[in-house]
PDB file of N, CA and C in Angstrom:
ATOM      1  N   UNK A   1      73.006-101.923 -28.982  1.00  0.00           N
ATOM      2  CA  UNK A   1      73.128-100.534 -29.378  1.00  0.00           C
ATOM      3  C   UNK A   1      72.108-100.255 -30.491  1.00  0.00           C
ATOM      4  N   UNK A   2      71.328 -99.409 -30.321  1.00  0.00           N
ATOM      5  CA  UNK A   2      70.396 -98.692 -31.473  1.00  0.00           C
ATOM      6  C   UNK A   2      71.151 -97.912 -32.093  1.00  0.00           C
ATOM      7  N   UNK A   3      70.265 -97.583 -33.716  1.00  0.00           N
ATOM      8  CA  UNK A   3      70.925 -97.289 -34.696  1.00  0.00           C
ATOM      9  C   UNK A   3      70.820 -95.920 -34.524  1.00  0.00           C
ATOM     10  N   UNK A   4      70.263 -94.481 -33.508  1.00  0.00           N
ATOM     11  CA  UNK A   4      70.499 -93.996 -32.936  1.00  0.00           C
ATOM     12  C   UNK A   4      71.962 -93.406 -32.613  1.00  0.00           C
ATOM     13  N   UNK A   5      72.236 -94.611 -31.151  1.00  0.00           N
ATOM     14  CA  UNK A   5      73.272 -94.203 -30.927  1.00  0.00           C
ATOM     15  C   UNK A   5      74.810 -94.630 -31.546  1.00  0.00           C
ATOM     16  N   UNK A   6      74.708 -95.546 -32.733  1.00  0.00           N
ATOM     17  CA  UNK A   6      75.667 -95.806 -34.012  1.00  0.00           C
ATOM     18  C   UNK A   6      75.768 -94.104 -34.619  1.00  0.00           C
ATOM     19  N   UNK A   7      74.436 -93.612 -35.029  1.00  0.00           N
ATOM     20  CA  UNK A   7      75.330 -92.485 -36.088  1.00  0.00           C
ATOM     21  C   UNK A   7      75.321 -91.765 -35.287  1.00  0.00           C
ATOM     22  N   UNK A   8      74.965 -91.050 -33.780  1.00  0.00           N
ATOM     23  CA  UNK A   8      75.480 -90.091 -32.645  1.00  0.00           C
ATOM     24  C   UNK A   8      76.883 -90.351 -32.722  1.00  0.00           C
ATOM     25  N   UNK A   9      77.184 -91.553 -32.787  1.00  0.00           N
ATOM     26  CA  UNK A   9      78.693 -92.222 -32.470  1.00  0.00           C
ATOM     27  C   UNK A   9      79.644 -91.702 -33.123  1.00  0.00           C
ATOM     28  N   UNK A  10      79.204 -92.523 -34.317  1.00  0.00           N
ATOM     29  CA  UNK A  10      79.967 -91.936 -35.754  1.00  0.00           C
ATOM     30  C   UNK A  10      80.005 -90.469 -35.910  1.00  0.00           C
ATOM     31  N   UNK A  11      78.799 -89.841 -35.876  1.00  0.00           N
ATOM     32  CA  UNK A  11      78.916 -88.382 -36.202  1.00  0.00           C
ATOM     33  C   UNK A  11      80.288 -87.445 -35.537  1.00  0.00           C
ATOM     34  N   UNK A  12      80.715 -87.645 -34.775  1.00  0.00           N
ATOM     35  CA  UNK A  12      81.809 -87.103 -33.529  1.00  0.00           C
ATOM     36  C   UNK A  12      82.544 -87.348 -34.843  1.00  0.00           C
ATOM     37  N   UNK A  13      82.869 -88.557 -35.710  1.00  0.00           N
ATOM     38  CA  UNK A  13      84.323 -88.598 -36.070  1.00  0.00           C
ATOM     39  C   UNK A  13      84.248 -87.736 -37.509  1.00  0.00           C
ATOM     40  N   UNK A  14      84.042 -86.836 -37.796  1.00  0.00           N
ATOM     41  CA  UNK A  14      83.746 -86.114 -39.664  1.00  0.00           C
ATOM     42  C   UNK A  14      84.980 -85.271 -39.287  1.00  0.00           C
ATOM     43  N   UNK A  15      85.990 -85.293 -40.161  1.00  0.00           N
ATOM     44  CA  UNK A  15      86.805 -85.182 -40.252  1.00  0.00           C
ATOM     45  C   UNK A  15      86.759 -83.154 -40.484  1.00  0.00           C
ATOM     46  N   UNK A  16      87.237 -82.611 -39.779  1.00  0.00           N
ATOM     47  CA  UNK A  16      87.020 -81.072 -40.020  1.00  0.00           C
ATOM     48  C   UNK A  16      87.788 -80.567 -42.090  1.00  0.00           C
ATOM     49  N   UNK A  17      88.527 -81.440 -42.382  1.00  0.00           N
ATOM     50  CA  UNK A  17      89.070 -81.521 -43.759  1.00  0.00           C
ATOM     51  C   UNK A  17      87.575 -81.643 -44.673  1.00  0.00           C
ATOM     52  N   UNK A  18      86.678 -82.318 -44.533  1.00  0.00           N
ATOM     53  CA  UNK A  18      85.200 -82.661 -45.232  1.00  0.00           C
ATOM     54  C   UNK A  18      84.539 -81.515 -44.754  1.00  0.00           C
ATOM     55  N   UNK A  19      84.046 -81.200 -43.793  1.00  0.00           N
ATOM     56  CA  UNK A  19      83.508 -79.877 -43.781  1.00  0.00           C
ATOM     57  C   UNK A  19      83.685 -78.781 -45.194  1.00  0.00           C
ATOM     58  N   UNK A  20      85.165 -78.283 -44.945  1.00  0.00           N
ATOM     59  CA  UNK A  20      85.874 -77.531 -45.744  1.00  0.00           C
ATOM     60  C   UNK A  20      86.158 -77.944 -47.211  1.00  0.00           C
ATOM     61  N   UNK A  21      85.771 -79.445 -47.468  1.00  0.00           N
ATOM     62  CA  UNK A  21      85.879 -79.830 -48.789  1.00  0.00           C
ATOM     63  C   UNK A  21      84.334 -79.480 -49.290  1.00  0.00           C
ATOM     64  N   UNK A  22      83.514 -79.816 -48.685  1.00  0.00           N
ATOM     65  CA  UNK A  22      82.328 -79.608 -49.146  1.00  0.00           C
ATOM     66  C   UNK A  22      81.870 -78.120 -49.472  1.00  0.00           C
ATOM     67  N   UNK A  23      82.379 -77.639 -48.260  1.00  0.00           N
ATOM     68  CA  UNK A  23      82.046 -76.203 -48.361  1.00  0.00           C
ATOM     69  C   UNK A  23      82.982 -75.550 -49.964  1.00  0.00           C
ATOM     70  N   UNK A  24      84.122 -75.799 -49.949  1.00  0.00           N
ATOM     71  CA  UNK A  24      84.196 -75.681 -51.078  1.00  0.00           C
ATOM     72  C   UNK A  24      84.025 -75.813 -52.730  1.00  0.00           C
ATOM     73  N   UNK A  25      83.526 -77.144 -52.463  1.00  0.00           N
ATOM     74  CA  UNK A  25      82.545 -77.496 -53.877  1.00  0.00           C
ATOM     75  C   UNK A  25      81.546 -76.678 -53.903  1.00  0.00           C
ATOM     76  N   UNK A  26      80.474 -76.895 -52.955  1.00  0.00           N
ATOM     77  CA  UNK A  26      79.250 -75.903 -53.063  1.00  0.00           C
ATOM     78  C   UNK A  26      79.623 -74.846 -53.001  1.00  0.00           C
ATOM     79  N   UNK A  27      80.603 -73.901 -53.036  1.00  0.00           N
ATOM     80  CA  UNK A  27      80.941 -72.004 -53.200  1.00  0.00           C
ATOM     81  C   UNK A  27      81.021 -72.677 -54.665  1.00  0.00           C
ATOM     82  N   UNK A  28      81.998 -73.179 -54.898  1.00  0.00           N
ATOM     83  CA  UNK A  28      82.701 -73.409 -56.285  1.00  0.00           C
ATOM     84  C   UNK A  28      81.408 -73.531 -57.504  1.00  0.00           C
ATOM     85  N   UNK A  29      80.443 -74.565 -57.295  1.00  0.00           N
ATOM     86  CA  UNK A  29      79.047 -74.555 -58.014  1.00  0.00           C
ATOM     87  C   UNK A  29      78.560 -73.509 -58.290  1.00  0.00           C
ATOM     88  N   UNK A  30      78.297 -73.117 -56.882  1.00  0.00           N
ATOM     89  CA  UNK A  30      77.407 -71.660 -57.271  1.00  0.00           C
ATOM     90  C   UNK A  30      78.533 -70.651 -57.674  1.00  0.00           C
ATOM     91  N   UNK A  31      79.707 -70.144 -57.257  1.00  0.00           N
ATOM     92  CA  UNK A  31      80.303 -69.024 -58.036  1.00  0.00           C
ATOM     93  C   UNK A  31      80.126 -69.216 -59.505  1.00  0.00           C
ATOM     94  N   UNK A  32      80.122 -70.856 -60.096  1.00  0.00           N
ATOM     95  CA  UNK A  32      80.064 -71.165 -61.806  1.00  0.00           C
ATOM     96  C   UNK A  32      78.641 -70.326 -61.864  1.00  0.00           C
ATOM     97  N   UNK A  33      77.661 -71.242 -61.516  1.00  0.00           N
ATOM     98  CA  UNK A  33      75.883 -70.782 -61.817  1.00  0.00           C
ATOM     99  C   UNK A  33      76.009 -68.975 -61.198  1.00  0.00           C
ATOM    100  N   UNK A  34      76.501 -68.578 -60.610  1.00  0.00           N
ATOM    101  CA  UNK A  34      76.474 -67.250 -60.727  1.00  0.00           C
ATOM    102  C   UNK A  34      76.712 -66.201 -61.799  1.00  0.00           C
ATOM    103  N   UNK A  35      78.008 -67.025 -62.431  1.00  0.00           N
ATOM    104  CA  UNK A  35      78.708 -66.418 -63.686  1.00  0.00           C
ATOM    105  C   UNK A  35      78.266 -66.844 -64.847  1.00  0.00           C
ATOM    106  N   UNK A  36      77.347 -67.732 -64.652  1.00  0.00           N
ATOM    107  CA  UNK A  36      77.212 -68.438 -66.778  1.00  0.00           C
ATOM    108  C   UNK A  36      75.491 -68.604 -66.418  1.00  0.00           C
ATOM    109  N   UNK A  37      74.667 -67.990 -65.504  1.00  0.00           N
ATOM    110  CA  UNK A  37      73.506 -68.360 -65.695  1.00  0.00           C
ATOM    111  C   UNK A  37      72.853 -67.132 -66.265  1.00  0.00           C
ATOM    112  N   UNK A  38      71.785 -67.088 -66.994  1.00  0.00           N
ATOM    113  CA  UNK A  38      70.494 -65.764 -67.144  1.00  0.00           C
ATOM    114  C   UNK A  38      69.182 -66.002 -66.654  1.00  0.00           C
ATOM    115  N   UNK A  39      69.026 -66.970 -66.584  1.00  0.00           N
ATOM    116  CA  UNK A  39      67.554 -66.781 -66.154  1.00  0.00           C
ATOM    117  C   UNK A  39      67.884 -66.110 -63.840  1.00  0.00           C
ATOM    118  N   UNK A  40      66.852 -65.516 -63.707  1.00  0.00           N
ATOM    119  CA  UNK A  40      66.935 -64.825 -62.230  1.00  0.00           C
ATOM    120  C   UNK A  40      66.606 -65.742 -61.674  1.00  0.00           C
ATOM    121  N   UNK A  41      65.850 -66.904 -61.574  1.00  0.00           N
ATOM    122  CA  UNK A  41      65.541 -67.671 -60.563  1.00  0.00           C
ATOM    123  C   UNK A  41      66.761 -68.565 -60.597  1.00  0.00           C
ATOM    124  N   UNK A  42      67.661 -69.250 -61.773  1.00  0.00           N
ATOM    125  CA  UNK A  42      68.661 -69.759 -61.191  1.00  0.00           C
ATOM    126  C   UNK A  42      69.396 -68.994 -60.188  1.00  0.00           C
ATOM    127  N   UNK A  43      69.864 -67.830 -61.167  1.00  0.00           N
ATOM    128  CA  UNK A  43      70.481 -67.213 -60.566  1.00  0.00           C
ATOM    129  C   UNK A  43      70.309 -67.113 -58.587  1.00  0.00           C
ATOM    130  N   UNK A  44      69.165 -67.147 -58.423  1.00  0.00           N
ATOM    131  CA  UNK A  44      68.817 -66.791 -56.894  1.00  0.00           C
ATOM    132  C   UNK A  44      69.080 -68.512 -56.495  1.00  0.00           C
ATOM    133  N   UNK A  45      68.827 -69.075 -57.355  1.00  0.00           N
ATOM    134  CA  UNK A  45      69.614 -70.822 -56.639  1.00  0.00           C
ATOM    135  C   UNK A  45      70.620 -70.540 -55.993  1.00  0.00           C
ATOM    136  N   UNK A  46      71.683 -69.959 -57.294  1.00  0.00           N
ATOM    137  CA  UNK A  46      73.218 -69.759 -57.149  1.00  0.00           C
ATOM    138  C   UNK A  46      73.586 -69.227 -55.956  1.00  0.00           C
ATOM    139  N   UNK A  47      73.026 -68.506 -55.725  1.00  0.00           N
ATOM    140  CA  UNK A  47      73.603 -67.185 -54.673  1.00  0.00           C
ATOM    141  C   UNK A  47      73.169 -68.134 -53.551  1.00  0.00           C
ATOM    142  N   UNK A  48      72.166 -68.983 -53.458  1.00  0.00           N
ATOM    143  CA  UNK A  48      71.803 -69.551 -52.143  1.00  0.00           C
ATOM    144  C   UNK A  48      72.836 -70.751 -51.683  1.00  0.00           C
ATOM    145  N   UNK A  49      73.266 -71.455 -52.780  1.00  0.00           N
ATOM    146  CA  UNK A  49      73.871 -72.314 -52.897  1.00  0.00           C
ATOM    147  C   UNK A  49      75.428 -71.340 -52.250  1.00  0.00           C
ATOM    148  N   UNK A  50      75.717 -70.274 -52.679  1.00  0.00           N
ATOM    149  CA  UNK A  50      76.739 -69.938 -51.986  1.00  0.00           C
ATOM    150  C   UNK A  50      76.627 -69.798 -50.642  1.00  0.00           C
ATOM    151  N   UNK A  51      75.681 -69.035 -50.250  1.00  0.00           N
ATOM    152  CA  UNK A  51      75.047 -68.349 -48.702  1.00  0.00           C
ATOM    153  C   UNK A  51      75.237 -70.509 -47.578  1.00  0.00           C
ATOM    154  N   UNK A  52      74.594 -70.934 -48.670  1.00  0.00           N
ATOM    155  CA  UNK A  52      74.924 -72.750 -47.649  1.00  0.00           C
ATOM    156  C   UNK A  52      76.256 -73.100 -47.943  1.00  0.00           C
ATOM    157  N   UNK A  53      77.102 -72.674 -48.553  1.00  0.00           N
ATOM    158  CA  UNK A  53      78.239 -73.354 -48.291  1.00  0.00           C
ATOM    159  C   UNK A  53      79.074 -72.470 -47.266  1.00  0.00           C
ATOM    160  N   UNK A  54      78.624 -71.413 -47.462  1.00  0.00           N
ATOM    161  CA  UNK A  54      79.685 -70.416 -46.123  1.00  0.00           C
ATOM    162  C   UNK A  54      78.970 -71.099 -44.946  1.00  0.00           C
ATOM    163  N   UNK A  55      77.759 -71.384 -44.903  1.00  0.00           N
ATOM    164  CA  UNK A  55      77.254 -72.057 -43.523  1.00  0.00           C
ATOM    165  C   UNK A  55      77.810 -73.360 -43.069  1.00  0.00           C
ATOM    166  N   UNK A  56      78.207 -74.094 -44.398  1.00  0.00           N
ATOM    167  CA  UNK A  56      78.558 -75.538 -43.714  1.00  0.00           C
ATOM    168  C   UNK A  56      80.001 -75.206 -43.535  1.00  0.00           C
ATOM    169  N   UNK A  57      80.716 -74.012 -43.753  1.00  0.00           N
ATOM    170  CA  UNK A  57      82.105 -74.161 -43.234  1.00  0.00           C
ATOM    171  C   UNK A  57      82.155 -73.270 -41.917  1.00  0.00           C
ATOM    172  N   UNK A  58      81.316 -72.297 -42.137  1.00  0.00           N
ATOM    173  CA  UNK A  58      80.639 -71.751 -40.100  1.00  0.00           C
ATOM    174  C   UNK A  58      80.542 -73.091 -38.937  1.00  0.00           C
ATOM    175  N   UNK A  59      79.731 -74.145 -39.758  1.00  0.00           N
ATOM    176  CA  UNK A  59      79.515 -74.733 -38.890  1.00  0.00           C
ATOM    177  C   UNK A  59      80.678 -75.773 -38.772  1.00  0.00           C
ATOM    178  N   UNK A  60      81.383 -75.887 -39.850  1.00  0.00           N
ATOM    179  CA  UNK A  60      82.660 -77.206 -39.542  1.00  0.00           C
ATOM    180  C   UNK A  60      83.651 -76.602 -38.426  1.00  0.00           C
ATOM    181  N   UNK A  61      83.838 -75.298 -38.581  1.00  0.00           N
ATOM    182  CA  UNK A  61      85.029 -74.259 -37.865  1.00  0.00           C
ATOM    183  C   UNK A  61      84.083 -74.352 -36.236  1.00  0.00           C
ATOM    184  N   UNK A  62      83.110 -74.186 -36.433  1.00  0.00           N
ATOM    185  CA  UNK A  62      82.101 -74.269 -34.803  1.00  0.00           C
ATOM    186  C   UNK A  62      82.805 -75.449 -34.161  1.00  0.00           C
ATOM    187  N   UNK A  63      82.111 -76.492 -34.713  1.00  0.00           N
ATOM    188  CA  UNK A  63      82.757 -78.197 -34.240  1.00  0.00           C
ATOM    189  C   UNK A  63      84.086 -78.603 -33.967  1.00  0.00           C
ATOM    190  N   UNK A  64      84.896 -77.661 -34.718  1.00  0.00           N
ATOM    191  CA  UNK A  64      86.234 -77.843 -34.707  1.00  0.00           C
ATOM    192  C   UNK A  64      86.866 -77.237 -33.627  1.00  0.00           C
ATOM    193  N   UNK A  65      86.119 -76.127 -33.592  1.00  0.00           N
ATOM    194  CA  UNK A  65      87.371 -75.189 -32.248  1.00  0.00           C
ATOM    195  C   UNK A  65      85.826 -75.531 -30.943  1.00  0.00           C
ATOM    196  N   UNK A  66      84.697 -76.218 -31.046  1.00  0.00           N
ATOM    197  CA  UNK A  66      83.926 -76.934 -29.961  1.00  0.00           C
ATOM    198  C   UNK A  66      83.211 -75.326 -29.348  1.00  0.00           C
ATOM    199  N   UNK A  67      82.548 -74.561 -29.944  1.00  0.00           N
ATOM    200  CA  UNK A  67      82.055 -73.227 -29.419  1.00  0.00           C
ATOM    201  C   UNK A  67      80.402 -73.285 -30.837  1.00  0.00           C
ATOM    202  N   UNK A  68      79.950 -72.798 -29.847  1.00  0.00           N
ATOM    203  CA  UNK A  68      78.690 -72.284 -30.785  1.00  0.00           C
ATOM    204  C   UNK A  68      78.444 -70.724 -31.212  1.00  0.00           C
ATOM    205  N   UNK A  69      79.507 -70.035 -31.601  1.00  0.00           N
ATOM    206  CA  UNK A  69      79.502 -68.928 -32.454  1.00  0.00           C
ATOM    207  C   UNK A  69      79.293 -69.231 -33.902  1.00  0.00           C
ATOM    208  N   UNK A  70      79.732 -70.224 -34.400  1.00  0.00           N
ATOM    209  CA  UNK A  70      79.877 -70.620 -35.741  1.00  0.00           C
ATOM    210  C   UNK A  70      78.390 -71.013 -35.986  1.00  0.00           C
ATOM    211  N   UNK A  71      77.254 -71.755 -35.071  1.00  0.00           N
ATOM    212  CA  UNK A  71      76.099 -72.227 -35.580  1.00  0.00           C
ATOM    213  C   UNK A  71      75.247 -70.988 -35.390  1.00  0.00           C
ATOM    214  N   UNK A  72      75.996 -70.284 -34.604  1.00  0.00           N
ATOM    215  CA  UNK A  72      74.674 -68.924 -34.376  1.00  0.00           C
ATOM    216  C   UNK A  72      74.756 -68.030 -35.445  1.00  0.00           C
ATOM    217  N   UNK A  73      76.138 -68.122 -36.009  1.00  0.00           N
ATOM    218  CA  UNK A  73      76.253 -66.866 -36.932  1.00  0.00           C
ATOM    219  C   UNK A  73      75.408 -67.684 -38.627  1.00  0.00           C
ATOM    220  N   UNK A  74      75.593 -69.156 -38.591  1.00  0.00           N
ATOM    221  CA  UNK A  74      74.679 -69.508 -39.737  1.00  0.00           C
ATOM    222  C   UNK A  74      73.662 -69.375 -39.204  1.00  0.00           C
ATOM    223  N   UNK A  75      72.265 -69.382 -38.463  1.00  0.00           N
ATOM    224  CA  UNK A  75      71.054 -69.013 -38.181  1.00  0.00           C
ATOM    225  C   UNK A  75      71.135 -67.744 -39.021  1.00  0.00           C
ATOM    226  N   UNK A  76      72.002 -66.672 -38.404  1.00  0.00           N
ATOM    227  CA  UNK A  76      72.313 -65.672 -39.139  1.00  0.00           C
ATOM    228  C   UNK A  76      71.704 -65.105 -40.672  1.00  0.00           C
ATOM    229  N   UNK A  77      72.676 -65.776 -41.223  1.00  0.00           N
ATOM    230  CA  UNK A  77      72.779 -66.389 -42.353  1.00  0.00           C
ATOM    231  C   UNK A  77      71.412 -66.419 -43.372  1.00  0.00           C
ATOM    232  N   UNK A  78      71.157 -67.988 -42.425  1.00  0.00           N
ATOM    233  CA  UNK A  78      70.016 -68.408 -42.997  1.00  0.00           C
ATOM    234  C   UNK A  78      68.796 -67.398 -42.778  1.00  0.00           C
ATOM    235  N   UNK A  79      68.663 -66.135 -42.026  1.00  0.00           N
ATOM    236  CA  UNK A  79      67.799 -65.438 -42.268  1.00  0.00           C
ATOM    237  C   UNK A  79      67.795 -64.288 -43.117  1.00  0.00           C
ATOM    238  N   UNK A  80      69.109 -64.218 -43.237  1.00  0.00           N
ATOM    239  CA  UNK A  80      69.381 -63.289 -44.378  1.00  0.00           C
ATOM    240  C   UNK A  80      69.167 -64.072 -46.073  1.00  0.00           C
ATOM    241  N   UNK A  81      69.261 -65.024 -45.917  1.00  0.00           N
ATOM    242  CA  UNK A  81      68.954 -65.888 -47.449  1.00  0.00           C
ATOM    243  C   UNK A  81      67.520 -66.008 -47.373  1.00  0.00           C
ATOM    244  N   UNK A  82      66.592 -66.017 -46.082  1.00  0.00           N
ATOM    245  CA  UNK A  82      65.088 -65.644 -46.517  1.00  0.00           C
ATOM    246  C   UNK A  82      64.854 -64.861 -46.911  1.00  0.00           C
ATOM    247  N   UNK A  83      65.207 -63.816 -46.311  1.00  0.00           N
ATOM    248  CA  UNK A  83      65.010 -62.575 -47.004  1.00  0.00           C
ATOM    249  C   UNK A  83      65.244 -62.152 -48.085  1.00  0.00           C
ATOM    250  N   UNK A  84      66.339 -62.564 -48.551  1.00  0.00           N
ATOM    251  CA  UNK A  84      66.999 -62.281 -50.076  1.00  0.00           C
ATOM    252  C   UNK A  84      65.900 -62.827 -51.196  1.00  0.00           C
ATOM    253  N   UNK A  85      65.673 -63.935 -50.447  1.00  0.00           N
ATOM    254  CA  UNK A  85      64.652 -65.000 -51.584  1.00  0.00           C
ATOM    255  C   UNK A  85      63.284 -64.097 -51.613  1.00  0.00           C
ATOM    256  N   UNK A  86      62.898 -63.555 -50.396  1.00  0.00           N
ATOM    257  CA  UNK A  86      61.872 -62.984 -50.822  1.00  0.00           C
ATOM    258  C   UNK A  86      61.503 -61.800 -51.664  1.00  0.00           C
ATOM    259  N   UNK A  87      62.392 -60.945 -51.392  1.00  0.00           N
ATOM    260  CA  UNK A  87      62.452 -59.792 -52.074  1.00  0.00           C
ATOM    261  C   UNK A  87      62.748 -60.638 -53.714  1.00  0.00           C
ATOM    262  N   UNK A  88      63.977 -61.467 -53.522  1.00  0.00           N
ATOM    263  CA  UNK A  88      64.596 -61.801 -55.121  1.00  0.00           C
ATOM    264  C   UNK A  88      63.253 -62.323 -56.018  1.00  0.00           C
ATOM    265  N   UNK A  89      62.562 -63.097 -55.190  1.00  0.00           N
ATOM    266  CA  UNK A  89      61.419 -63.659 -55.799  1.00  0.00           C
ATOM    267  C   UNK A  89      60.371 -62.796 -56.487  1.00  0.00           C
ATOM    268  N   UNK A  90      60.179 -61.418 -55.502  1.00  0.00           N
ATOM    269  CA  UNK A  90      59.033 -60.798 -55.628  1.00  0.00           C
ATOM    270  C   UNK A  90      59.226 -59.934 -57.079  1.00  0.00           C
ATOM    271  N   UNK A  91      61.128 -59.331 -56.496  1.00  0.00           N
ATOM    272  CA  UNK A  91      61.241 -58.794 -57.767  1.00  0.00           C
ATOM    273  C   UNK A  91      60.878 -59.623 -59.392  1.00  0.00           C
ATOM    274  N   UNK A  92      61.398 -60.645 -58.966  1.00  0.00           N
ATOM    275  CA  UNK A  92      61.265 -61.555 -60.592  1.00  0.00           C
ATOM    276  C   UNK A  92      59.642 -61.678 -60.766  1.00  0.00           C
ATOM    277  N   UNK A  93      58.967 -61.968 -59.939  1.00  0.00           N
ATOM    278  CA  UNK A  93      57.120 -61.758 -60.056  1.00  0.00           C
ATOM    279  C   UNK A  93      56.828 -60.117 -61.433  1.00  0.00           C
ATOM    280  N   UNK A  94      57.246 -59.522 -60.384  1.00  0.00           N
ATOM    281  CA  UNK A  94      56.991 -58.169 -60.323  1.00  0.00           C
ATOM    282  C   UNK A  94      57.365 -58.022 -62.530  1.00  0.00           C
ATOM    283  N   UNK A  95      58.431 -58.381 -62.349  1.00  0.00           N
ATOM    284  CA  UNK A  95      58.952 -58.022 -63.837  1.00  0.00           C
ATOM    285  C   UNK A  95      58.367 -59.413 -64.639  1.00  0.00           C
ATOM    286  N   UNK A  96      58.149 -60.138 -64.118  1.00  0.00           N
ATOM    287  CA  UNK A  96      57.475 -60.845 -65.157  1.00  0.00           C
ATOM    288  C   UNK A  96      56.262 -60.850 -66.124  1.00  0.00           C
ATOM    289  N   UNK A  97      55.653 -60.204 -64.881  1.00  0.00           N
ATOM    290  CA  UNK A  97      54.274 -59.597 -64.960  1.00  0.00           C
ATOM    291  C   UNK A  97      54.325 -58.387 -66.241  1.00  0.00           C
ATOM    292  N   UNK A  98      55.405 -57.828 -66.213  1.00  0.00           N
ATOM    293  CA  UNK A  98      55.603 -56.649 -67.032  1.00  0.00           C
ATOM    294  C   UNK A  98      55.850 -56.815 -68.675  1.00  0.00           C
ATOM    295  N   UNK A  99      57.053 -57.840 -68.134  1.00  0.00           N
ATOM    296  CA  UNK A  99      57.635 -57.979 -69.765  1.00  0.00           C
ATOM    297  C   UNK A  99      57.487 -58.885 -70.243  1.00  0.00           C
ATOM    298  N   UNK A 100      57.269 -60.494 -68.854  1.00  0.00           N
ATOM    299  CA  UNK A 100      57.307 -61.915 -69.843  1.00  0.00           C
ATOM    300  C   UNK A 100      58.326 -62.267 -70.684  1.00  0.00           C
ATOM    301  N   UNK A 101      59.777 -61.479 -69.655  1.00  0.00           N
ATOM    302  CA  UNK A 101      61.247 -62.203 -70.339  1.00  0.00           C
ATOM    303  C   UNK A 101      62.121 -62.224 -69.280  1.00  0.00           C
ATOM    304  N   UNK A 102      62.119 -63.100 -68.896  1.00  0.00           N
ATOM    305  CA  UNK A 102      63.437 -63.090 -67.993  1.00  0.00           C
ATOM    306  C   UNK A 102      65.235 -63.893 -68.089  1.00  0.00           C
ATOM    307  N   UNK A 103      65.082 -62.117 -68.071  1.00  0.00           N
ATOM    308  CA  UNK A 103      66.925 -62.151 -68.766  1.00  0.00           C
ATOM    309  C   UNK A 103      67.701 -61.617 -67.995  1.00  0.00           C
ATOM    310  N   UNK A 104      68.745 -62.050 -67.282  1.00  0.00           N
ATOM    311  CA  UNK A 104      69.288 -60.943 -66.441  1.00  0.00           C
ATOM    312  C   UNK A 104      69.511 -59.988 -66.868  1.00  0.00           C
ATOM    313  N   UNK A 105      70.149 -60.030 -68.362  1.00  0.00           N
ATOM    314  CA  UNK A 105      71.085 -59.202 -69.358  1.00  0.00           C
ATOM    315  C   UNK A 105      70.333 -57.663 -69.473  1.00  0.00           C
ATOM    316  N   UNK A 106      68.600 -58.193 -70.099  1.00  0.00           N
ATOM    317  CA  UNK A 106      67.357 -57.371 -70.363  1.00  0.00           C
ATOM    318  C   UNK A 106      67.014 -56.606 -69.441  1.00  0.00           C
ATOM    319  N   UNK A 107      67.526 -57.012 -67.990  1.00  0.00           N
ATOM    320  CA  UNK A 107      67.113 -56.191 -66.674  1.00  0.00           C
ATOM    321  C   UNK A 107      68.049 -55.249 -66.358  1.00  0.00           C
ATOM    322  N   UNK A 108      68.986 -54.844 -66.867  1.00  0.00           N
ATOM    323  CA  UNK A 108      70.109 -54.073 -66.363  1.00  0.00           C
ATOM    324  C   UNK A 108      69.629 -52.237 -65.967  1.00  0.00           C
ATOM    325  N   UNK A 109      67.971 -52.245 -66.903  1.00  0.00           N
ATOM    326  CA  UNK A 109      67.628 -51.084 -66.500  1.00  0.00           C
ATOM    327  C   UNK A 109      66.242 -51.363 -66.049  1.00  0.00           C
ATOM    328  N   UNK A 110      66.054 -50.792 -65.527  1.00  0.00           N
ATOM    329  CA  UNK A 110      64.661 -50.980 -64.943  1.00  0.00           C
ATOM    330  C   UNK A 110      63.861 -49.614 -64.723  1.00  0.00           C
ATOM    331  N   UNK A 111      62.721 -49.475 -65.181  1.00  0.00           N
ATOM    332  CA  UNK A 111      62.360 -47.990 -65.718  1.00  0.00           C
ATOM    333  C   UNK A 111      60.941 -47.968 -64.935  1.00  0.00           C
ATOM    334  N   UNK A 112      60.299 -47.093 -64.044  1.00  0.00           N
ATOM    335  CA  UNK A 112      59.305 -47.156 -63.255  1.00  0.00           C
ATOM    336  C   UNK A 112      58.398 -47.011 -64.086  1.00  0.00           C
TER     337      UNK A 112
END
């Protein structure tokens, strides 16, 4: 047997309880770094770090009930967290360029 078809093997047995544990640490991380961070680029960690843990419990609930709605709706997902990043990114460019402070706190107004 190749080492291949050992973790194909193994993989079948992940317990749908680990899915849902994981997925809950990683919400749990990022809801903290959501709430106690200032700088915007963590911040856009945070939020991503949430956006992957709703995915790894999409995808544990997929495996579990054996249907691929759960992996299609993280593709989903994951294109909506590109997007977020890009815009989130551009904005933080954009104001950096301006003020050379990045604070979430400092951004609450934003003046054209």
């Amino acid at each position: 047997m190749n080492a291949f078809a050992i973790v194909a093997q193994s993989a079948g047995h992940v317990p749908h309880s680990s899915y849902i544990g994981l997925s809950v640490l990683m919400f749990a991380i990022g809801l903290i770094g959501v709430m106690r961070r200032r700088n915007p680029l963590l911040l856009l960690l945070s939020v991503e770090l949430l956006l992957n843990a709703a995915n790894v419990a999409f995808i544990g609930f997929s495996r579990y009930w054996n249907n691929s709605d759960g992996q299609i709706f993280a593709l989903v997902v994951m294109v909506v967290a590109a997007a977020e990043v890009v815009i989130g990114l551009g904005l933080v460019v954009a104001v950096f360029r301006q003020r050379r402070e990045l604070d979430v706190d400092e951004m609450t107004e934003l003046h054209g």
